[in-house]
C-alpha atoms as a PDB file:
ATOM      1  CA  UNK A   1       0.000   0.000   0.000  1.00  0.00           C
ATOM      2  CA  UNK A   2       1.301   3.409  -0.667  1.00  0.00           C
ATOM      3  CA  UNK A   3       1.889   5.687   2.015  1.00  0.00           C
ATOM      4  CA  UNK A   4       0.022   8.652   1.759  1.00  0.00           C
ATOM      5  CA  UNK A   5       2.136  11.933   1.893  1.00  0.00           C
ATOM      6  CA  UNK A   6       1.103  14.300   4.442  1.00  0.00           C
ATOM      7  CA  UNK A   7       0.335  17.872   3.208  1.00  0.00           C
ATOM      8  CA  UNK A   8      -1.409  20.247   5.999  1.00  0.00           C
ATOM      9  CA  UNK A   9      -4.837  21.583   5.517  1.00  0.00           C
ATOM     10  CA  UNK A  10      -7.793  21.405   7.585  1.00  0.00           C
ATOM     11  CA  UNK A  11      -7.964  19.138  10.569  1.00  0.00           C
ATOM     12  CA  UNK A  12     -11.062  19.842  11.891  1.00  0.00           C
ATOM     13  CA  UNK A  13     -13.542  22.675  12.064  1.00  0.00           C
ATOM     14  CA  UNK A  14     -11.849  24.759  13.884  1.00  0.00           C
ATOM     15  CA  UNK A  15      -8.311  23.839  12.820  1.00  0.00           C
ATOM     16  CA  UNK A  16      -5.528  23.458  10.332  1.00  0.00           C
ATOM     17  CA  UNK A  17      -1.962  23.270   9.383  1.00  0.00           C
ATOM     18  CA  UNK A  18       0.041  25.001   7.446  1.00  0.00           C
ATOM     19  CA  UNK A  19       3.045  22.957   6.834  1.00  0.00           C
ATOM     20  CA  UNK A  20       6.473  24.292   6.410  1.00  0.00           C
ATOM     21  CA  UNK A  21       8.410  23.251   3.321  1.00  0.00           C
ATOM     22  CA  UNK A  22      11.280  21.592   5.830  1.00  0.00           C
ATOM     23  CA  UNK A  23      11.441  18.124   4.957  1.00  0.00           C
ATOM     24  CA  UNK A  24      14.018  15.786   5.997  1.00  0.00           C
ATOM     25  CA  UNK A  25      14.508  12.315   8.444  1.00  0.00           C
ATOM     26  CA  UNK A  26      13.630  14.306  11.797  1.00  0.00           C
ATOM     27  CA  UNK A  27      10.987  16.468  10.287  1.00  0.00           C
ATOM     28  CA  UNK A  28       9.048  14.298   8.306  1.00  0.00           C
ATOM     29  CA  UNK A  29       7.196  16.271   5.502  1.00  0.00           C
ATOM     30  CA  UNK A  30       7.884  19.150   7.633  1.00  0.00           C
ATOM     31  CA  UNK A  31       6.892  21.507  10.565  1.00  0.00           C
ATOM     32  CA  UNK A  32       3.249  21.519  11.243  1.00  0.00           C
ATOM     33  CA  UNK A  33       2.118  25.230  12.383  1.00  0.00           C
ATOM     34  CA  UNK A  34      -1.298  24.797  14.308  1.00  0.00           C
ATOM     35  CA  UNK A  35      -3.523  27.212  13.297  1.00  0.00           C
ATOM     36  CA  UNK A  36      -6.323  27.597  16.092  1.00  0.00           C
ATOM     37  CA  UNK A  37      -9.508  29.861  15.012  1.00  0.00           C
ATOM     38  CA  UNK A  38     -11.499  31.433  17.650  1.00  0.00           C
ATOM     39  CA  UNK A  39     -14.561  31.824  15.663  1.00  0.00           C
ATOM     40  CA  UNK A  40     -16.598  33.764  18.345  1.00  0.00           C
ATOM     41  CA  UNK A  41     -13.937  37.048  17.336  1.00  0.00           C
ATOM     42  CA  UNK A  42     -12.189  35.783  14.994  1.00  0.00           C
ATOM     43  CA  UNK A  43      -8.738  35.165  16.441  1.00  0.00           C
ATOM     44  CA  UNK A  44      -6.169  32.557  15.958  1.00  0.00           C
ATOM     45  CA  UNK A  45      -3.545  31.236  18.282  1.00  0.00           C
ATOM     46  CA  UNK A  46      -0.499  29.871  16.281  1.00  0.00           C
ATOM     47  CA  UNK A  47       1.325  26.920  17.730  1.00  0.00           C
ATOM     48  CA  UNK A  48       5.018  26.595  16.334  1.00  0.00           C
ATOM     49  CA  UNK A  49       5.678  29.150  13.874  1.00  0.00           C
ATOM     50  CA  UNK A  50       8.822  27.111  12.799  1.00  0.00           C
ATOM     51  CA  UNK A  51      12.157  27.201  11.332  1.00  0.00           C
ATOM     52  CA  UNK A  52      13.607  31.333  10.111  1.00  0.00           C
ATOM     53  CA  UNK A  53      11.831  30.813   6.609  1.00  0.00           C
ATOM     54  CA  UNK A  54       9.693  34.389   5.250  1.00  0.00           C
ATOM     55  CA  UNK A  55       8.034  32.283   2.798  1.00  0.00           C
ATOM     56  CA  UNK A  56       6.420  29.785   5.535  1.00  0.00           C
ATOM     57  CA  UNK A  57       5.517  32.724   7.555  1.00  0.00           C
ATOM     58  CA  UNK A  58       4.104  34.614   4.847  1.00  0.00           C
ATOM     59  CA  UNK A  59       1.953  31.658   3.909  1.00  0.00           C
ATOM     60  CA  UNK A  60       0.934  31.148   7.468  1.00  0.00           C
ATOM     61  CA  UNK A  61       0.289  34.928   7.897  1.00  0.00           C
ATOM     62  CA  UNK A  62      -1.977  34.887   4.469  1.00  0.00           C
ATOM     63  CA  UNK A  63      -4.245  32.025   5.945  1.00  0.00           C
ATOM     64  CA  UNK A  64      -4.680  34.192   8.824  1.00  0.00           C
ATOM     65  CA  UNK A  65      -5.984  36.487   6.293  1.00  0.00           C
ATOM     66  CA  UNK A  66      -7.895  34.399   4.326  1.00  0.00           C
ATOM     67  CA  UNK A  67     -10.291  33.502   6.835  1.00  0.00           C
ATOM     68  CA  UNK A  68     -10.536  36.917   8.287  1.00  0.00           C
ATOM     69  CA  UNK A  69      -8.800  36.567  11.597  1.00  0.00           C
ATOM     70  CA  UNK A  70      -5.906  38.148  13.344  1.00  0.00           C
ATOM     71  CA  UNK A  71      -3.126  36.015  15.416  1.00  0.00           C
ATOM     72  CA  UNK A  72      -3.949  36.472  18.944  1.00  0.00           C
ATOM     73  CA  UNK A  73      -1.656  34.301  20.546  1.00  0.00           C
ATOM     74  CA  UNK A  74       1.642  32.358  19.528  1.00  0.00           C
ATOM     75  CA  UNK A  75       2.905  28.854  21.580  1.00  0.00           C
ATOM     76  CA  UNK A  76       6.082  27.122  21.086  1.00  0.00           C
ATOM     77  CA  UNK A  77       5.975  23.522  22.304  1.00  0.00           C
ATOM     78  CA  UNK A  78       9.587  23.064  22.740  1.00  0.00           C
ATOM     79  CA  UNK A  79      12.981  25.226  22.047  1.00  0.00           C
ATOM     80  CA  UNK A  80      14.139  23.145  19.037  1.00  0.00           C
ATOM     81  CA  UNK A  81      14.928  25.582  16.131  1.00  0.00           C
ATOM     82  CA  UNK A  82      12.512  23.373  13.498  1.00  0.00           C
ATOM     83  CA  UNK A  83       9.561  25.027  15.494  1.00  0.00           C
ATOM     84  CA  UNK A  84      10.522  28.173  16.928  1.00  0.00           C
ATOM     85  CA  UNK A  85      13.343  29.728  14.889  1.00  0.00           C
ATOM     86  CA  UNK A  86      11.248  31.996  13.310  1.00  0.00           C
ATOM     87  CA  UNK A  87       9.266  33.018  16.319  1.00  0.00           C
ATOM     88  CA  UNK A  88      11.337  36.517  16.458  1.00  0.00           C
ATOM     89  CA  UNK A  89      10.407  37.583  13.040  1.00  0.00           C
ATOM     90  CA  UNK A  90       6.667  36.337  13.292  1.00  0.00           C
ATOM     91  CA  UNK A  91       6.316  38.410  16.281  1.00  0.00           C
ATOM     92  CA  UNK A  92       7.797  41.296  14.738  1.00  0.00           C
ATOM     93  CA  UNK A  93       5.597  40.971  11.841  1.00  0.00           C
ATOM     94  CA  UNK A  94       2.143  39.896  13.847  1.00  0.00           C
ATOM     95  CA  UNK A  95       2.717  41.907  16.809  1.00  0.00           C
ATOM     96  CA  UNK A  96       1.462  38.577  18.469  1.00  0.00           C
ATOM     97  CA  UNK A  97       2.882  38.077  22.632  1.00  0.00           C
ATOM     98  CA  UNK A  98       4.226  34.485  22.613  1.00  0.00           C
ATOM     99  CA  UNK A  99       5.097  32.019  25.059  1.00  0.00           C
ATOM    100  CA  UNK A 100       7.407  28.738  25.108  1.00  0.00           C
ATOM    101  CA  UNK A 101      10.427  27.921  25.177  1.00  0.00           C
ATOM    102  CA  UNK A 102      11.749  30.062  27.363  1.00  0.00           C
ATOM    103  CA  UNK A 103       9.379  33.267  26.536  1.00  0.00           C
ATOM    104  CA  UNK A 104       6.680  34.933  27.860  1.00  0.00           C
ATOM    105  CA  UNK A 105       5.098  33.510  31.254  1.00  0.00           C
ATOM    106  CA  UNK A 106       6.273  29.798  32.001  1.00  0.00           C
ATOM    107  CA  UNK A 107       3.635  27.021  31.584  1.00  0.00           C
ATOM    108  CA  UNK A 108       2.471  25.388  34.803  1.00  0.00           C
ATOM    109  CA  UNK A 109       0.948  21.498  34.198  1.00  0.00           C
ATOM    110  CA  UNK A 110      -3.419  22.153  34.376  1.00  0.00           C
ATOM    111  CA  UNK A 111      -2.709  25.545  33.142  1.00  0.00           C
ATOM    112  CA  UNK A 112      -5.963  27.119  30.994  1.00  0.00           C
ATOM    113  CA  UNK A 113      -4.755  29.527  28.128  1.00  0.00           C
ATOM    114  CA  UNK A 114      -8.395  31.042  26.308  1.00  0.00           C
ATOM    115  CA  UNK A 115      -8.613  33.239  23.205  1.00  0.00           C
ATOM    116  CA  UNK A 116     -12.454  33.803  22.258  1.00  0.00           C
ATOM    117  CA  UNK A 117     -13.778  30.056  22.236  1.00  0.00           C
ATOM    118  CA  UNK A 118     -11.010  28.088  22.308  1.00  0.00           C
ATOM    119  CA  UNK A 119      -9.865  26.565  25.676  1.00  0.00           C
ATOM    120  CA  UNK A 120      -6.607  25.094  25.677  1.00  0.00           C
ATOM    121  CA  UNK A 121      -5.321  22.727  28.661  1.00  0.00           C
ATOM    122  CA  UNK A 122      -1.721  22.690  29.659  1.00  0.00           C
ATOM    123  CA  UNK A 123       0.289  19.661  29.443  1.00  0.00           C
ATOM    124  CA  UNK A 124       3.597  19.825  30.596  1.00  0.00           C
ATOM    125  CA  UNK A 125       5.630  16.977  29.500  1.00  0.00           C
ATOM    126  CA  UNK A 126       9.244  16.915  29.666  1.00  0.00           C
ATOM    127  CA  UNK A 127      11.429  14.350  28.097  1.00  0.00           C
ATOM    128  CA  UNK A 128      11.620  15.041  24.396  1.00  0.00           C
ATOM    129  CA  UNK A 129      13.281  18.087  25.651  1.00  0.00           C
ATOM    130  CA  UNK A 130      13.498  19.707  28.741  1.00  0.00           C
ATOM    131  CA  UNK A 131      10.880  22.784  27.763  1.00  0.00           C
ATOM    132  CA  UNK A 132       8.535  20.200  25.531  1.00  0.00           C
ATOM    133  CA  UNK A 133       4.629  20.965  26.630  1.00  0.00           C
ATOM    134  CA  UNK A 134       1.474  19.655  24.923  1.00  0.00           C
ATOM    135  CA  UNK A 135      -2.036  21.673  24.836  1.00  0.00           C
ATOM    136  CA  UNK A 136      -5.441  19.559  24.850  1.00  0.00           C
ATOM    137  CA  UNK A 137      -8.471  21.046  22.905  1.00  0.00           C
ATOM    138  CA  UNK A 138     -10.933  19.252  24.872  1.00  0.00           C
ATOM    139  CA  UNK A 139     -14.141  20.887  23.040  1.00  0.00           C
ATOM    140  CA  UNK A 140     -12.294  20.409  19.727  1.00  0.00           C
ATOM    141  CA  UNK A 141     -11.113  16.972  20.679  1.00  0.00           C
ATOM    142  CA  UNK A 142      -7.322  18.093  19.462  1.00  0.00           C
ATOM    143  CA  UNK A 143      -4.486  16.675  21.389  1.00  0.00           C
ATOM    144  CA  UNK A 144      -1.314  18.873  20.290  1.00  0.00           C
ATOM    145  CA  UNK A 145       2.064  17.051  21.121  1.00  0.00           C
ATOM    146  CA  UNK A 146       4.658  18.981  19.552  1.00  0.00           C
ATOM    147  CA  UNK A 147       7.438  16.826  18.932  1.00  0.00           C
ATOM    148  CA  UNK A 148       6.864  14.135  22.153  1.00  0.00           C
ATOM    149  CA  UNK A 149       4.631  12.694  20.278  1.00  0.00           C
ATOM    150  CA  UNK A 150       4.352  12.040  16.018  1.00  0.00           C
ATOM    151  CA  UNK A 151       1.744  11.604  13.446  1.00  0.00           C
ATOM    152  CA  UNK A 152       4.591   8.904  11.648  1.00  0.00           C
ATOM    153  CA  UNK A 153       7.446   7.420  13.422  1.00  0.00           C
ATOM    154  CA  UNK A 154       8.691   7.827  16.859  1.00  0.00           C
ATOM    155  CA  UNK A 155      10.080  10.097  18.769  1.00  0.00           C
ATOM    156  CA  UNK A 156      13.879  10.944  20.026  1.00  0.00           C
ATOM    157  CA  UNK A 157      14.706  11.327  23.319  1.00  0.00           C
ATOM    158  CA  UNK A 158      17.840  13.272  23.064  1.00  0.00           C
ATOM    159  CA  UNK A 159      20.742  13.009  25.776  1.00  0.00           C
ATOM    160  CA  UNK A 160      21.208  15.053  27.737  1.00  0.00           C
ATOM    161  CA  UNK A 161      17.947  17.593  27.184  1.00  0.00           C
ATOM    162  CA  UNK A 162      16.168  14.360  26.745  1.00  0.00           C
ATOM    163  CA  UNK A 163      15.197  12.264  29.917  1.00  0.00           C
ATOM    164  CA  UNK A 164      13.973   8.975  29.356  1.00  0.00           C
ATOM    165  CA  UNK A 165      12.208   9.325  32.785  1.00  0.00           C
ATOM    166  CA  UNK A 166      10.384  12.406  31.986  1.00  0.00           C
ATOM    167  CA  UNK A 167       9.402  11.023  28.903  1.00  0.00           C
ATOM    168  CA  UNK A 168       8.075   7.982  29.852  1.00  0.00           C
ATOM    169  CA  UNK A 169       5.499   9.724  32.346  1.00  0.00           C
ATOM    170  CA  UNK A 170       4.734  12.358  29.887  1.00  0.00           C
ATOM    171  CA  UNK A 171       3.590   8.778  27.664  1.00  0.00           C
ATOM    172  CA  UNK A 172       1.246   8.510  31.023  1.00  0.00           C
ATOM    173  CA  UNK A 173      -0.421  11.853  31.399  1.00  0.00           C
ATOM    174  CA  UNK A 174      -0.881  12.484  27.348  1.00  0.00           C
ATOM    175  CA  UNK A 175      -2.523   8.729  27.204  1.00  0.00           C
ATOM    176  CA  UNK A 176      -4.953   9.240  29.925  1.00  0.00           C
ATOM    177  CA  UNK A 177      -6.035  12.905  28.294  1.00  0.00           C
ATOM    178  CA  UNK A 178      -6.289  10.838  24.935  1.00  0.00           C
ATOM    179  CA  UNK A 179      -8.526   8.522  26.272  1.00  0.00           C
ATOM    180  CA  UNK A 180     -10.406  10.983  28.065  1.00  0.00           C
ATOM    181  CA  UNK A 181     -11.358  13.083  25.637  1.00  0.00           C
ATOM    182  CA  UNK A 182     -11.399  10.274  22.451  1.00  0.00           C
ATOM    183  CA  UNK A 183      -8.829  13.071  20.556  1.00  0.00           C
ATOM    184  CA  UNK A 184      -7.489  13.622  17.198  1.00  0.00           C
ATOM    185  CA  UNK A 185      -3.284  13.582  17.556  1.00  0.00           C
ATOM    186  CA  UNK A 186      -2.320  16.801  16.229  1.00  0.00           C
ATOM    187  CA  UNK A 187       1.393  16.477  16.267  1.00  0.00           C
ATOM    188  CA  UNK A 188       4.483  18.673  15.059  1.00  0.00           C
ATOM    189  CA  UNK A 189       5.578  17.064  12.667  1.00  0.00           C
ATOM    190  CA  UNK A 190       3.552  13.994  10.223  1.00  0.00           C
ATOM    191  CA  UNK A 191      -0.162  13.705   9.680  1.00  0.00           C
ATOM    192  CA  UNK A 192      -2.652  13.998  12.078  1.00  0.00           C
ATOM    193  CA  UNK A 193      -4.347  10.768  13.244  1.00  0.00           C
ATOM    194  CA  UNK A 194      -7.884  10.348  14.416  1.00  0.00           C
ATOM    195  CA  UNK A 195      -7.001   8.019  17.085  1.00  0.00           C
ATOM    196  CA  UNK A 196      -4.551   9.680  19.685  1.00  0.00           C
ATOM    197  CA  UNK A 197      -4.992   7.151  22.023  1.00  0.00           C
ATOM    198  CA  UNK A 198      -4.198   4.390  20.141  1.00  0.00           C
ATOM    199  CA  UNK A 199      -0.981   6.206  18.758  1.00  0.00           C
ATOM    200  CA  UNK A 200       0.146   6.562  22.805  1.00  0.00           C
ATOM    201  CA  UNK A 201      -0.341   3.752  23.493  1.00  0.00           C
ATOM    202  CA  UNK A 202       2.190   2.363  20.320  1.00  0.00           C
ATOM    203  CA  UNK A 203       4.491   4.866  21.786  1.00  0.00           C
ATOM    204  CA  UNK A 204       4.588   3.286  25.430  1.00  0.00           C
ATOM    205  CA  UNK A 205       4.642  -0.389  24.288  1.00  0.00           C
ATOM    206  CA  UNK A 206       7.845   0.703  21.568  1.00  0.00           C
ATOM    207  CA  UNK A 207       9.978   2.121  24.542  1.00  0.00           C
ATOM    208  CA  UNK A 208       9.385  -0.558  26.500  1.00  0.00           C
ATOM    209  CA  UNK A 209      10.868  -3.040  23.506  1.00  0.00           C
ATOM    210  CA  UNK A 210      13.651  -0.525  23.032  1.00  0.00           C
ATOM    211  CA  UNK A 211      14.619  -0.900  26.533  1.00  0.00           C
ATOM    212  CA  UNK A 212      14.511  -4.245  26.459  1.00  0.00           C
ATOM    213  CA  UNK A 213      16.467  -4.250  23.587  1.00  0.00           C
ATOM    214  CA  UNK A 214      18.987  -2.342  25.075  1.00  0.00           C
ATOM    215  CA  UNK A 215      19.506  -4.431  28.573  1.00  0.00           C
ATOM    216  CA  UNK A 216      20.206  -7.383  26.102  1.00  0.00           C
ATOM    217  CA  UNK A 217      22.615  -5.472  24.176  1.00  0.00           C
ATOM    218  CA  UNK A 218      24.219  -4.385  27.363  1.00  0.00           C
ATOM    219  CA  UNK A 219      24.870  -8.205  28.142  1.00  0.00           C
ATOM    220  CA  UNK A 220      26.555  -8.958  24.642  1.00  0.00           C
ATOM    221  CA  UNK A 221      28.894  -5.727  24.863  1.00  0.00           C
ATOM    222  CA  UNK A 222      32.112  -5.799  26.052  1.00  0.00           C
ATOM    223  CA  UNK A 223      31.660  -2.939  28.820  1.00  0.00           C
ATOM    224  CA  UNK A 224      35.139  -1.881  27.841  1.00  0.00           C
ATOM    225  CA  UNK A 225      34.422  -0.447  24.460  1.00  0.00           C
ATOM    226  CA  UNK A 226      35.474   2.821  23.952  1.00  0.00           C
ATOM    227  CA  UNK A 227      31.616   3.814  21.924  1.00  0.00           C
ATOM    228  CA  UNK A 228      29.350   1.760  23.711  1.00  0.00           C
ATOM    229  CA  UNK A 229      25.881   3.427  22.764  1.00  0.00           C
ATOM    230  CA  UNK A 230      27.453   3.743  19.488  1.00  0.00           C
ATOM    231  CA  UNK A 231      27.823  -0.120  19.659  1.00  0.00           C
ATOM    232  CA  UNK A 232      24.637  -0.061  20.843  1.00  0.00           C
ATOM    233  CA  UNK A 233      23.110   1.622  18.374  1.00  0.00           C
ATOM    234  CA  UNK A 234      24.718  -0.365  15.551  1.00  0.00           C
ATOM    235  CA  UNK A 235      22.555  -3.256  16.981  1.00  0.00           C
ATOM    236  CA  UNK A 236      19.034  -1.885  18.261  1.00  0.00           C
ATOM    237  CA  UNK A 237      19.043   0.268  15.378  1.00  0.00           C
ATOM    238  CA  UNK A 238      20.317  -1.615  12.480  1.00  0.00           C
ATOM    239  CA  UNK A 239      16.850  -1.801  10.819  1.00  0.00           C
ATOM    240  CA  UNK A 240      16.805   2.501  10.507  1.00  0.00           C
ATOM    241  CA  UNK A 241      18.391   4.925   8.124  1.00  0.00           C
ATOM    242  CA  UNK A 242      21.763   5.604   9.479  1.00  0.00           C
ATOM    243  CA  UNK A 243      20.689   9.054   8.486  1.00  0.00           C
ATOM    244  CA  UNK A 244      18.982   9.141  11.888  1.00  0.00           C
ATOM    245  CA  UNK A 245      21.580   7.418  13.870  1.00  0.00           C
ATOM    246  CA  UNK A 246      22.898  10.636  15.138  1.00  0.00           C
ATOM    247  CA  UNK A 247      19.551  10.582  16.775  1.00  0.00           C
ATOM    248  CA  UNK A 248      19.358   7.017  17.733  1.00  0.00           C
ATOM    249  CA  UNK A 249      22.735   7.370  19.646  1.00  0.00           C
ATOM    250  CA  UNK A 250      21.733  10.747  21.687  1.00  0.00           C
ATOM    251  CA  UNK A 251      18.491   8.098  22.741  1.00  0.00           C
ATOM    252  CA  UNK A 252      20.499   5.458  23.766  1.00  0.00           C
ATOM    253  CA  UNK A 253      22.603   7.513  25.977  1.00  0.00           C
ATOM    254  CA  UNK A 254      19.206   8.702  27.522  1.00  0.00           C
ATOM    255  CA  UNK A 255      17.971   4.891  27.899  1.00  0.00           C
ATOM    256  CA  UNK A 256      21.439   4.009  29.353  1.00  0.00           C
ATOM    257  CA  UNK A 257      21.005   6.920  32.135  1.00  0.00           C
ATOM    258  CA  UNK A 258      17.670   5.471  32.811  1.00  0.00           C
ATOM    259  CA  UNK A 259      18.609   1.898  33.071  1.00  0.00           C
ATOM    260  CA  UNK A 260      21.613   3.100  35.198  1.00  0.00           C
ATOM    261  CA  UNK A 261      18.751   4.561  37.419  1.00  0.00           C
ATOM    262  CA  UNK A 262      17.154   1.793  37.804  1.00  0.00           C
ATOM    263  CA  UNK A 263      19.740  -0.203  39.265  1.00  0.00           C
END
C-alpha cells in the first residue's frame, strides 16, 4: 500500500496546518504550524511558527488572512529551532505576545490559556526536551504534542535535554487525556491521526521493547568499548536509516542513564 504523503490543511472545524516546506529524516514532511480559530472574534492562536523561513511565515500569515482573523496568541511547544526559529520575526511581523520555550510567562501542568472560544489545557511533558509541553483542545477533541509525540514514526529522546524518565510519564499523562477526551493527535511534525490514544499507546509499548532491547545489548557488549551506545546503536538500530543514527545514539545515551537509574 502506498503511504500517503502528508500535506497540511484542515484538521477539523476549527483547525488546520500550514506545513512548512522543511522536509528531511527528523521532520518528516515538515513543521506543522497549528492554526487555532477562535470563531466567536475571529482570532487565531499559532502553535510553532517554525524554522527562520519568510516564505512559511508569509503563507501562514496569508491564511490568517484568508479567513478573516488576526493572530492572537503564539505557543512554542519546545525550544528546538525546526519550530521556533522563526518566532522573532513572526512576532515582529504579527505583533502577536508568545510564550514557550523560554518566553513569555512559564507554563504550569493544568494551566488554561483562552482566546475567544477556544480553551486550551496545559500539558507539561518533559522528556523530548526539557521545555517540551502539549495543549489539549478538549471541546475540539485536538491533542497537540509537539514533537513528544508524532503523526509517523517515533520520537527521540535526546541526551542530555532528553530524559527517558520524563518522557516515559509524559507517555502517562498524554494517554490518559487521549482517552479521556477520544482526541485527534495533532502532532508537530507527520499527519494527524484520528485516534490519539491508540498512537500513545504504540508509543509506550515501543519504549518498552527498546529498553529491552537495550539491557540485552548491554549483556553482549564488552563494557570496555570505547563507543558503547554507538555499539549499541549499531545493533538496536540496524533496521533505521543511518541518516537518523545521530539521533538514535543521543536516545540510547538517555535509555542508558535510565537503566543506570534503575539499578
Amino acid at each position: 500500500m502506498t503511504e500517503v504523503v502528508w500535506t497540511g490543511g484542515a484538521v477539523s472545524d476549527r483547525s488546520a496546518v500550514i506545513l512548512c516546506p522543511n522536509p528531511g529524516p527528523m521532520t518528516l514532511e515538515g513543521t506543522n504550524t497549528w492554526v487555532l480559530h477562535s470563531t466567536s472574534t475571529d482570532e487565531v492562536i499559532v502553535v510553532d511558527p517554525g524554522p527562520l523561513d519568510e516564505e512559511h511565515l508569509t503563507a501562514v500569515e496569508n491564511y490568517v488572512e484568508q479567513i478573516g482573523a488576526r493572530v492572537a496568541l503564539t505557543l512554542v511547544t519546545h525550544g528546538h529551532f525546526d519550530h521556533d526559529e522563526g518566532v522573532p520575526l513572526w512576532v515582529e511581523r504579527t505583533g502577536s505576545p508568545v510564550r514557550g520555550a523560554g518566553r513569555g510567562e512559564s507554563f504550569e501542568d493544568g494551566d488554561r490559556i483562552s482566546s475567544g472560544d477556544i480553551d486550551l489545557r496545559v500539558l507539561v511533558t518533559p522528556g523530548h526536551t526539557k521545555d517540551s509541553v502539549s495543549f489539549a483542545w478538549d471541546e475540539e477533541r485536538l491533542l497537540l504534542t509537539g514533537d513528544t509525540v508524532l503523526g509517523r514514526g517515533t520520537s527521540i529522546v535526546a541526551h542530555p535535554d532528553g530524559n527517558l524518565t520524563s518522557y516515559l510519564a509524559s507517555l502517562e499523562a498524554l494517554y490518559a487525556a487521549a482517552s479521556e477526551g477520544g482526541s485527534l493527535l495533532a502532532p508537530g511534525h507527520g499527519p494527524a491521526t484520528t485516534d490519539a490514544a491508540a498512537v500513545i499507546d504504540f508509543y509506550r509499548k515501543h519504549r518498552a521493547e527498546r529498553l529491552e532491547q537495550v539491557r540485552a545489548a548491554l549483556k553482549d557488549s564488552d563494557p570496555d568499548t570505547e563507543d558503547l551506545a554507538q555499539a549499541i546503536v549499531e545493533l538496536v538500530y540496524a533496521d533505521v536509516s543511518k541518516d537518523v543514527w545521530p539521533a538514535a545514539k543521543a536516545t540510547v545515551q538517555a535509555q542508558l542513564e535510565y537503566l543506570e537509574l534503575q539499578r
